[in-house]
C-alpha atoms as a PDB file:
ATOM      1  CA  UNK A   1    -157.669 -33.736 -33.634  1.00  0.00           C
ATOM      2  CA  UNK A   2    -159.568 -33.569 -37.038  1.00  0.00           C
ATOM      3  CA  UNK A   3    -160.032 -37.060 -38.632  1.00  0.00           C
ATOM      4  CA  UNK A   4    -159.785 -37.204 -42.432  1.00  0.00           C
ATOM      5  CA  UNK A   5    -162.695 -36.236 -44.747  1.00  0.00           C
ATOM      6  CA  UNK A   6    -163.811 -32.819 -45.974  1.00  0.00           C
ATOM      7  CA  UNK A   7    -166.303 -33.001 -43.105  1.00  0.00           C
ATOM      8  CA  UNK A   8    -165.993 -34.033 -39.306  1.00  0.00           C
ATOM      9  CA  UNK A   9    -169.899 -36.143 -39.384  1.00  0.00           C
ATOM     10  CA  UNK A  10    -169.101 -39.930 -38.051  1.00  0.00           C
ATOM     11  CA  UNK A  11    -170.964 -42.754 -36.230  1.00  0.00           C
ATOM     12  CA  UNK A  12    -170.004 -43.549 -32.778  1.00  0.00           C
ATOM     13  CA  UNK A  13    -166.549 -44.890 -32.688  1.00  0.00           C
ATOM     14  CA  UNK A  14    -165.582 -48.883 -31.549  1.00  0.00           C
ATOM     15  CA  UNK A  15    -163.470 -49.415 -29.282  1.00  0.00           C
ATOM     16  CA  UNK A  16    -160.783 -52.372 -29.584  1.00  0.00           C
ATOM     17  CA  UNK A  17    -161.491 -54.424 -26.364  1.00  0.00           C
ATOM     18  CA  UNK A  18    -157.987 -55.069 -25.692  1.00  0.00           C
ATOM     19  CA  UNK A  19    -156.419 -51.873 -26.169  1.00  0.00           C
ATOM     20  CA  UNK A  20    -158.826 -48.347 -25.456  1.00  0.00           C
ATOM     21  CA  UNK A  21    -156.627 -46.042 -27.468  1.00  0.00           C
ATOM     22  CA  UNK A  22    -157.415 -48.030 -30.321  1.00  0.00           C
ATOM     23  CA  UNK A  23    -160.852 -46.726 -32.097  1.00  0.00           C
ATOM     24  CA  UNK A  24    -162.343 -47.309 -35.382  1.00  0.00           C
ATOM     25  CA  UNK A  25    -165.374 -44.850 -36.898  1.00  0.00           C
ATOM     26  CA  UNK A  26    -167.436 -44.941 -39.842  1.00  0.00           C
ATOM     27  CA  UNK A  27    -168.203 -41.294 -41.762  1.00  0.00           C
ATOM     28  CA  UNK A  28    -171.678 -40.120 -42.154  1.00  0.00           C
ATOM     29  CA  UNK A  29    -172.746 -40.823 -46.005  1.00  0.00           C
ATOM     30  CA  UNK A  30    -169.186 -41.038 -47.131  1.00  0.00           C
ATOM     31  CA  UNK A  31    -167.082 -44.035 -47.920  1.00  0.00           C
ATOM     32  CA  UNK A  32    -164.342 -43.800 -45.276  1.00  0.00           C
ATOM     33  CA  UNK A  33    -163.155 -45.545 -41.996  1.00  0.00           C
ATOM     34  CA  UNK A  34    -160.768 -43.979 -39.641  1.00  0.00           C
ATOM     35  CA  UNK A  35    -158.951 -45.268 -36.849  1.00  0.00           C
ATOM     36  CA  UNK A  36    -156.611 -43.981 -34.425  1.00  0.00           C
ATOM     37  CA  UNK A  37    -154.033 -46.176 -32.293  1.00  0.00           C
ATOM     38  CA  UNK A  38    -153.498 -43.233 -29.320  1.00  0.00           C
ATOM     39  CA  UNK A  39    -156.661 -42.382 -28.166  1.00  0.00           C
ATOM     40  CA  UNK A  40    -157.819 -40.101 -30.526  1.00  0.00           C
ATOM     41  CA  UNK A  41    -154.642 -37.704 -30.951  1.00  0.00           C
ATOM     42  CA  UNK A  42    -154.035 -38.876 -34.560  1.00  0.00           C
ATOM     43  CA  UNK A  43    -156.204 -40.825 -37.224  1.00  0.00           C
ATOM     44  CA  UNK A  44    -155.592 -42.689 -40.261  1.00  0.00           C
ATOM     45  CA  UNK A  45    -157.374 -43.732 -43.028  1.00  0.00           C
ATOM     46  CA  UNK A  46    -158.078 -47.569 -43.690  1.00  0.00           C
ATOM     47  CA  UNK A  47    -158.357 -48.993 -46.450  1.00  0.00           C
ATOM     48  CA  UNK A  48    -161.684 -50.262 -47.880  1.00  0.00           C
ATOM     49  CA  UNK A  49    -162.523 -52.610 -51.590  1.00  0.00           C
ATOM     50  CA  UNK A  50    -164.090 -50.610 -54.659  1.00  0.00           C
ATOM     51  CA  UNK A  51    -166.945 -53.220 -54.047  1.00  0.00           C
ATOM     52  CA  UNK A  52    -167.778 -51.795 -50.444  1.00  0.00           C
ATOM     53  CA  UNK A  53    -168.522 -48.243 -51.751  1.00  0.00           C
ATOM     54  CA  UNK A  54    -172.319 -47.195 -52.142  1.00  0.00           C
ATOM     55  CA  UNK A  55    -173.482 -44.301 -53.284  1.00  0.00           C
ATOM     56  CA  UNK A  56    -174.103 -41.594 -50.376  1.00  0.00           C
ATOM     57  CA  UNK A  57    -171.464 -43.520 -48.206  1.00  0.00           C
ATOM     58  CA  UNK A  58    -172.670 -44.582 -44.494  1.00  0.00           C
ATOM     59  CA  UNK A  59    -171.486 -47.814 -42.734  1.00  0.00           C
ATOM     60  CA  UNK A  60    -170.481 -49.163 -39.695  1.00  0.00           C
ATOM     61  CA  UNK A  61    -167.704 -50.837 -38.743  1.00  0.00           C
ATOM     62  CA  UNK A  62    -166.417 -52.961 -35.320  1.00  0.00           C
ATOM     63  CA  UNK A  63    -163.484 -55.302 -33.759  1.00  0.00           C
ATOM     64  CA  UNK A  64    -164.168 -58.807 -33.802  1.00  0.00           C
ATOM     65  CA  UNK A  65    -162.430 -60.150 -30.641  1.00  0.00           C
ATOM     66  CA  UNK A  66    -160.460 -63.255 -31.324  1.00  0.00           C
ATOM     67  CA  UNK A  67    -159.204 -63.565 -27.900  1.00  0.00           C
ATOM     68  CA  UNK A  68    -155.916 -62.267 -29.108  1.00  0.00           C
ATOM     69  CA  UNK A  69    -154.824 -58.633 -28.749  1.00  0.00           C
ATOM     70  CA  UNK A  70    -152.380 -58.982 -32.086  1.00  0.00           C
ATOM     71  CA  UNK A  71    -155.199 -60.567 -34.343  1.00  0.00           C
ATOM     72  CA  UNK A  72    -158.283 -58.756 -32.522  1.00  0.00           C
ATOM     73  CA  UNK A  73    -156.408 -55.535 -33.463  1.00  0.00           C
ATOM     74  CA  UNK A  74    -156.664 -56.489 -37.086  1.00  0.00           C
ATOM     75  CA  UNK A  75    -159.877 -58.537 -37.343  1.00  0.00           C
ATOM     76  CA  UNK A  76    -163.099 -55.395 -38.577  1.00  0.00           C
ATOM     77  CA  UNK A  77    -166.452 -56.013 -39.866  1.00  0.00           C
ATOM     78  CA  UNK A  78    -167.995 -53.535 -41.718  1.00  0.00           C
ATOM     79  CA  UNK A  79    -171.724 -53.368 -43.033  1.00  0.00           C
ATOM     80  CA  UNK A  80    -172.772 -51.420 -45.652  1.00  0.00           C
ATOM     81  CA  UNK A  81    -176.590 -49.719 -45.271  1.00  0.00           C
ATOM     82  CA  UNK A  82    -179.733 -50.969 -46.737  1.00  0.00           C
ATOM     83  CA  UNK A  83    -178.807 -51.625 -51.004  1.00  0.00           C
ATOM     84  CA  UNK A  84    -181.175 -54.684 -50.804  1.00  0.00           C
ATOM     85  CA  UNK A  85    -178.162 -56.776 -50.027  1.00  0.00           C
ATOM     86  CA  UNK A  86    -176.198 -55.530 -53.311  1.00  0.00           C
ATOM     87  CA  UNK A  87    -173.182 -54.672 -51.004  1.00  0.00           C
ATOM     88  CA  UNK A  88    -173.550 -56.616 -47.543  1.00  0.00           C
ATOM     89  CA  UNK A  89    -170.824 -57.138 -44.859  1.00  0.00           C
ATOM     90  CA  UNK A  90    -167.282 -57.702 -45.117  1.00  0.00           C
ATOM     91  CA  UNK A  91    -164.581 -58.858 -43.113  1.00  0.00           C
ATOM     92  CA  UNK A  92    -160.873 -57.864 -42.762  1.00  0.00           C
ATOM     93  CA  UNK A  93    -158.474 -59.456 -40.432  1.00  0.00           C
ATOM     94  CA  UNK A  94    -155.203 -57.743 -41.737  1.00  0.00           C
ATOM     95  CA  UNK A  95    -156.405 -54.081 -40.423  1.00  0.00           C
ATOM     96  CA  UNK A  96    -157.779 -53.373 -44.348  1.00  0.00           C
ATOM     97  CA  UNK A  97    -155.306 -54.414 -46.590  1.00  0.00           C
ATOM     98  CA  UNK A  98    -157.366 -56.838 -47.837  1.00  0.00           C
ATOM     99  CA  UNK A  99    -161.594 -57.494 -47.306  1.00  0.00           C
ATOM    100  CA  UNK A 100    -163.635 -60.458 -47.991  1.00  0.00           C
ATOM    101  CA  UNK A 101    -167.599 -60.589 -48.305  1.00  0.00           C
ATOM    102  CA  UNK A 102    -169.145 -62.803 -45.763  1.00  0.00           C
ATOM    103  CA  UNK A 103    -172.685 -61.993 -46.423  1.00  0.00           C
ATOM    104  CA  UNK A 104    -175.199 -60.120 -47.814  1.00  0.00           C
ATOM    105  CA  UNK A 105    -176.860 -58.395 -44.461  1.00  0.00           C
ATOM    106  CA  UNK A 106    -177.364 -54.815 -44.207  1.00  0.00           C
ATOM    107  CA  UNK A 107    -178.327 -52.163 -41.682  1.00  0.00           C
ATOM    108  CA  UNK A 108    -181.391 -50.280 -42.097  1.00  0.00           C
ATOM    109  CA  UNK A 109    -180.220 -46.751 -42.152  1.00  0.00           C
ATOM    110  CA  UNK A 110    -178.886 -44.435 -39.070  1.00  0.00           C
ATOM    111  CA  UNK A 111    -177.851 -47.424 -36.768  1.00  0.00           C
ATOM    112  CA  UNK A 112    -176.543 -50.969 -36.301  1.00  0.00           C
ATOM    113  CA  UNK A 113    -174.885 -52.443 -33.495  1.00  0.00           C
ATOM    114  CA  UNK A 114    -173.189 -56.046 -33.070  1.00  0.00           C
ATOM    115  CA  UNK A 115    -173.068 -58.377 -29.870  1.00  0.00           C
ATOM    116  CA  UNK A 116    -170.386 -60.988 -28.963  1.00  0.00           C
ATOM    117  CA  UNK A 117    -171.422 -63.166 -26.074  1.00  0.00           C
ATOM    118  CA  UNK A 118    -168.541 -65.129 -23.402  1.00  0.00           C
ATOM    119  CA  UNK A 119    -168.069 -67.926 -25.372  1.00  0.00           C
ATOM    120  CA  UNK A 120    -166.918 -65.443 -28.355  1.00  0.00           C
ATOM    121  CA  UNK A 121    -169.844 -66.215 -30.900  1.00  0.00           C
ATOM    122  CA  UNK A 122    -170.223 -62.888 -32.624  1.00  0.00           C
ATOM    123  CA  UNK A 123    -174.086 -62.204 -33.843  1.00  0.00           C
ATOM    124  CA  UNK A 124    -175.524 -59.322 -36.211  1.00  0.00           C
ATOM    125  CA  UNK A 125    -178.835 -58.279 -36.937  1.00  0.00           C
ATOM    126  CA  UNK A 126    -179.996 -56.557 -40.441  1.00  0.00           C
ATOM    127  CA  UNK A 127    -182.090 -56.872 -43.129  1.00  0.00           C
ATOM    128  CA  UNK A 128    -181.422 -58.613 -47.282  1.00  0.00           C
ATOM    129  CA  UNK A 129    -179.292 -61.516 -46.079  1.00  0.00           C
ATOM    130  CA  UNK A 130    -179.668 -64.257 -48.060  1.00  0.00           C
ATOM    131  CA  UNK A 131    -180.481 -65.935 -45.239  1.00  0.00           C
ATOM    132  CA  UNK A 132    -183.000 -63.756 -44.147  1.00  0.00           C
ATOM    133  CA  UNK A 133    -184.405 -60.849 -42.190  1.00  0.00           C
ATOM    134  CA  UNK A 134    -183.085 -60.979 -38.431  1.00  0.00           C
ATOM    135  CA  UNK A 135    -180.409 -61.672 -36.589  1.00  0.00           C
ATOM    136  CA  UNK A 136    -177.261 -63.910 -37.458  1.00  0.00           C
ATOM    137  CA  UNK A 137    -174.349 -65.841 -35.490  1.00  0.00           C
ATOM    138  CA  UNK A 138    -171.453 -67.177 -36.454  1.00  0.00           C
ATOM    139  CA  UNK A 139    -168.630 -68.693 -34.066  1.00  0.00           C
ATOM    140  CA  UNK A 140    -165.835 -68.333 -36.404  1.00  0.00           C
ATOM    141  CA  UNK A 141    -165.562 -64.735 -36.233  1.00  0.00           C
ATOM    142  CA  UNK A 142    -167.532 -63.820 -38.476  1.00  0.00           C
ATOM    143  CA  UNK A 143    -166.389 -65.552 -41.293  1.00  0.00           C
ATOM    144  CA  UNK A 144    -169.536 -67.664 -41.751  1.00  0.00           C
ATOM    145  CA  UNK A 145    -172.876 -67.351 -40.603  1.00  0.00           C
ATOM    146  CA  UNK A 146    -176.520 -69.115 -40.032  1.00  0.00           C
ATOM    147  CA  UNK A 147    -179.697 -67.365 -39.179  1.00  0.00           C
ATOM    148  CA  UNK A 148    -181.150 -67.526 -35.949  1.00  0.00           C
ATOM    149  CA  UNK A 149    -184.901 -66.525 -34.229  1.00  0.00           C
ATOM    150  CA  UNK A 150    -187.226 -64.538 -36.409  1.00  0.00           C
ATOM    151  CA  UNK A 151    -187.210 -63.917 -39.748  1.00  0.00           C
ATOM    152  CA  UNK A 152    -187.803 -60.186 -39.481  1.00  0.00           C
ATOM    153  CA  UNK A 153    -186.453 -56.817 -39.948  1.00  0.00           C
ATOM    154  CA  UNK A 154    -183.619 -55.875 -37.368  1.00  0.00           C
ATOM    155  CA  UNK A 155    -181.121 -53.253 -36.752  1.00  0.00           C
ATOM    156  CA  UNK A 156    -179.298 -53.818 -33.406  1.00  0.00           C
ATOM    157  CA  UNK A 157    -178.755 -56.833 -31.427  1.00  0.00           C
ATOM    158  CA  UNK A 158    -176.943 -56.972 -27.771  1.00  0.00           C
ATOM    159  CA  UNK A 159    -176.792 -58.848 -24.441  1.00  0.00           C
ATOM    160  CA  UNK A 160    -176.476 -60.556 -20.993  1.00  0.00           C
ATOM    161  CA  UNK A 161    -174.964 -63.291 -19.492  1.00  0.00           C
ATOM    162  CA  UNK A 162    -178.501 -65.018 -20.197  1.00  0.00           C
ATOM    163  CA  UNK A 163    -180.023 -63.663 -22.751  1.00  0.00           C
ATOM    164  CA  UNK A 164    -179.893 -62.362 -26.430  1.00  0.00           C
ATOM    165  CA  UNK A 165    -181.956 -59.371 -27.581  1.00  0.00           C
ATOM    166  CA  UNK A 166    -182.771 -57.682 -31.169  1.00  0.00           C
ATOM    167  CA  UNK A 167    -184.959 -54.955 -31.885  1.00  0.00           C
ATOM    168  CA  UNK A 168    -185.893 -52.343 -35.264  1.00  0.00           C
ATOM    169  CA  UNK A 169    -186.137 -48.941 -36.059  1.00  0.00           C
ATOM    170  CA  UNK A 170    -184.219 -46.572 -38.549  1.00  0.00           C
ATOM    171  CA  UNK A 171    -183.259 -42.861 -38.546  1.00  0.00           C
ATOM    172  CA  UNK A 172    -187.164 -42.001 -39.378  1.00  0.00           C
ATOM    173  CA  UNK A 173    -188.384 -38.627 -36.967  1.00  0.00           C
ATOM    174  CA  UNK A 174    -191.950 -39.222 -38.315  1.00  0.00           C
ATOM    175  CA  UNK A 175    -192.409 -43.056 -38.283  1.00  0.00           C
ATOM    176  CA  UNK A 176    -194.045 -45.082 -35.939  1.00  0.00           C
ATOM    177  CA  UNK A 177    -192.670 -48.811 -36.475  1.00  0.00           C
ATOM    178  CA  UNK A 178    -193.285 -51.809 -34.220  1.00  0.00           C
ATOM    179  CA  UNK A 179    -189.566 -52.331 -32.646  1.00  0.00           C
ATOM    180  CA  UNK A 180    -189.792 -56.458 -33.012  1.00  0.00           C
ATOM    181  CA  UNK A 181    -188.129 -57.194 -30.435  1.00  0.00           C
ATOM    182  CA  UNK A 182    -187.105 -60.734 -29.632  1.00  0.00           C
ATOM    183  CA  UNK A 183    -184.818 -62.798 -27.379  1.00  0.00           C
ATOM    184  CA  UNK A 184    -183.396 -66.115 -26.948  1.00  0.00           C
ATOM    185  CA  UNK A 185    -181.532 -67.258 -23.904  1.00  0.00           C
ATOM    186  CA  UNK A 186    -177.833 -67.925 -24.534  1.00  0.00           C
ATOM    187  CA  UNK A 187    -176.026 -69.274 -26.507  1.00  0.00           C
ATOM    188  CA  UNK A 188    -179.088 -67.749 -28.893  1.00  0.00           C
ATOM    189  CA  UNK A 189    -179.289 -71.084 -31.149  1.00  0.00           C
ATOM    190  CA  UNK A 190    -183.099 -71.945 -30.455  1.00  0.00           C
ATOM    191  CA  UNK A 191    -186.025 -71.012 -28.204  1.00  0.00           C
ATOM    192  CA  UNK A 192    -186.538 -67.685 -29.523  1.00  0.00           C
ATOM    193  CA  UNK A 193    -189.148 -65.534 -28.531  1.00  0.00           C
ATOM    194  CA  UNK A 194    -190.986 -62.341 -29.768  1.00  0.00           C
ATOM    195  CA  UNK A 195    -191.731 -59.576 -26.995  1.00  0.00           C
ATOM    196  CA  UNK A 196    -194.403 -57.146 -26.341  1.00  0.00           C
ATOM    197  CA  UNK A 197    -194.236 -54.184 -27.649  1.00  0.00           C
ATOM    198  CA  UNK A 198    -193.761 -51.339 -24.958  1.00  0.00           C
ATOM    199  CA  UNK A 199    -196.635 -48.998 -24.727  1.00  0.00           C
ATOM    200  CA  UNK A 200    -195.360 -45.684 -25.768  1.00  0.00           C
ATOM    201  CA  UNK A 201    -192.393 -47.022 -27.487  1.00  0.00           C
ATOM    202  CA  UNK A 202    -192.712 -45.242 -31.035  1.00  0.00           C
ATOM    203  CA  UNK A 203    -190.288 -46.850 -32.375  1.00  0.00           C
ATOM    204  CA  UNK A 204    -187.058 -48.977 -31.277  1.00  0.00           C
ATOM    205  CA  UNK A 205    -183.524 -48.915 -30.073  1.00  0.00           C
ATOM    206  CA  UNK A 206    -180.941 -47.306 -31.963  1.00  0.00           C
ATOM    207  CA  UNK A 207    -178.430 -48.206 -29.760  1.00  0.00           C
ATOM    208  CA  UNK A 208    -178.451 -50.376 -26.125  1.00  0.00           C
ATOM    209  CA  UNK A 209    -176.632 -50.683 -23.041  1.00  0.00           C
ATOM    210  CA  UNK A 210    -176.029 -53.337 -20.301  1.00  0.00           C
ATOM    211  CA  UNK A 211    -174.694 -52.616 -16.770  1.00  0.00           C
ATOM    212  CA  UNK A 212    -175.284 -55.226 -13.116  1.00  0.00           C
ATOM    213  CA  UNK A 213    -176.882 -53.717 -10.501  1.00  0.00           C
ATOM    214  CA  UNK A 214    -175.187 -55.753  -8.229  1.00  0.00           C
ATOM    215  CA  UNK A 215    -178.631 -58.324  -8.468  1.00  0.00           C
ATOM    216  CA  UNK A 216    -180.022 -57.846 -12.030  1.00  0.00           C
ATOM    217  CA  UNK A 217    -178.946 -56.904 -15.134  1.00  0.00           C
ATOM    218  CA  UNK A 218    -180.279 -53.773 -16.824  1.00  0.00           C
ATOM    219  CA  UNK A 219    -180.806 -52.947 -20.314  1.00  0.00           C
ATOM    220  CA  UNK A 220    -181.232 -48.948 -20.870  1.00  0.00           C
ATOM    221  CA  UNK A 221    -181.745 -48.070 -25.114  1.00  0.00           C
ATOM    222  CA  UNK A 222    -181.995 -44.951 -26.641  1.00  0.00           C
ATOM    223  CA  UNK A 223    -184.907 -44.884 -29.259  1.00  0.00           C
ATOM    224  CA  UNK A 224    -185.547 -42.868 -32.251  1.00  0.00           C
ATOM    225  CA  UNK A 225    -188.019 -40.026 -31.141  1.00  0.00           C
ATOM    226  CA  UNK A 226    -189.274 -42.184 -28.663  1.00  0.00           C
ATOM    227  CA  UNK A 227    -186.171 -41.380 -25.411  1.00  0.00           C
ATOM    228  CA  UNK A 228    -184.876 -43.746 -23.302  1.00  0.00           C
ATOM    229  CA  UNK A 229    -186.074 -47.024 -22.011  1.00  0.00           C
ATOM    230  CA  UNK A 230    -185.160 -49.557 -19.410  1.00  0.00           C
ATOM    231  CA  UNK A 231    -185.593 -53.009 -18.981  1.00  0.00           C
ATOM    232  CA  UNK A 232    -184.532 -55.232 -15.817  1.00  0.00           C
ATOM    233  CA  UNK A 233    -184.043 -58.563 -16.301  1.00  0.00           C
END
């Protein structure tokens, strides 16, 4: 089925976690979210402010889980790429209708991805908050935030049971850009730690996953010109 928009180029959809026919995508340097409610067979347009569009478009967007199918359903935050933190995140939780700024983080261009650990505290990573660089929590869902680890550039931030990660990089085929990674074991408040960088790692993760082994957990990433890379914990 063909989403809306005079072209078909979107970021990778997000799935609600209580319902996998529900998906939400961002368009590729356009100002537009779609969603669809059956799995793909139809899509809508949602709603964004006049204050969220940017010039060239390009966002993402992703379900907050509440804890509650109804309100998780309606609950998005969407971050705008790099303006210097002219146009920042927002926060919806009636599906659209009606958006709120929370904060003036951004995603460096070509990637961002969110985490939201057991206890439900949702974290981002970006750059031109005006709390800083890095990565940020918040445990109302993501109506408020405060800045935790390193004040330093980030696009992505995900997780384990015990740990919270963040790395760099942007959409950039010819750059070679030191990843920062760092990590803090949950809940991700304090004890922060910068890691090595990998040798050979060009530049870091656009996006990361987690799966169990059955003994450890395992961290695979996909990296801008540099492949993919996996990390046992």
């Amino acid at each position: 089925t063909v989403a809306p928009g005079r072209d078909q180029g979107f970021y990778p959809a997000n799935v609600n976690p209580h319902n996998p026919d529900h998906l939400l995508m961002t368009a590729h340097q356009r100002n537009l979210i779609v969603e669809t409610r059956d799995g793909g067979r139809t899509w809508t347009q949602v709603p964004i402010a006049p204050e969220m569009e940017k010039a060239g478009g390009t966002a993402f967007v992703f379900f907050v889980n509440t804890g509650d199918g109804a309100t998780t359903g309606q609950t998005f935050l969407w971050t705008s790429a790099g303006t210097g933190g002219n146009i920042g995140t927002w926060r919806t939780q009636n599906g659209g209708r009606s958006w709120t700024r929370v904060d003036g983080n951004e995603h460096p261009h070509g990637q961002m991805q969110i985490y939201q650990d057991a206890s439900g505290a949702v974290f981002m990573a970006g750059q031109y908050s005006g709390l800083g660089h890095g990565v940020l929590r918040s445990t109302d869902f993501g109506q408020t935030w405060k800045h935790v680890g390193f004040t330093i550039e980030q696009a992505i931030v995900f997780g384990t049971p015990n740990r919270i990660y963040a790395s760099f990089a942007w959409a950039c085929a010819d750059c070679d850009l030191d990843p920062n990674i760092q990590s803090a074991p949950v809940p991700g408040v304090s004890a922060w730690e910068r890691m090595p960088r990998p040798t050979g790692m060009a530049i870091g993760a656009a996006q990361a996953a987690v799966v169990f082994d059955g003994t450890n957990y395992v961290i695979v990433t996909a990296n801008w010109k540099a492949g993919l890379w996996r990390y046992v914990e």
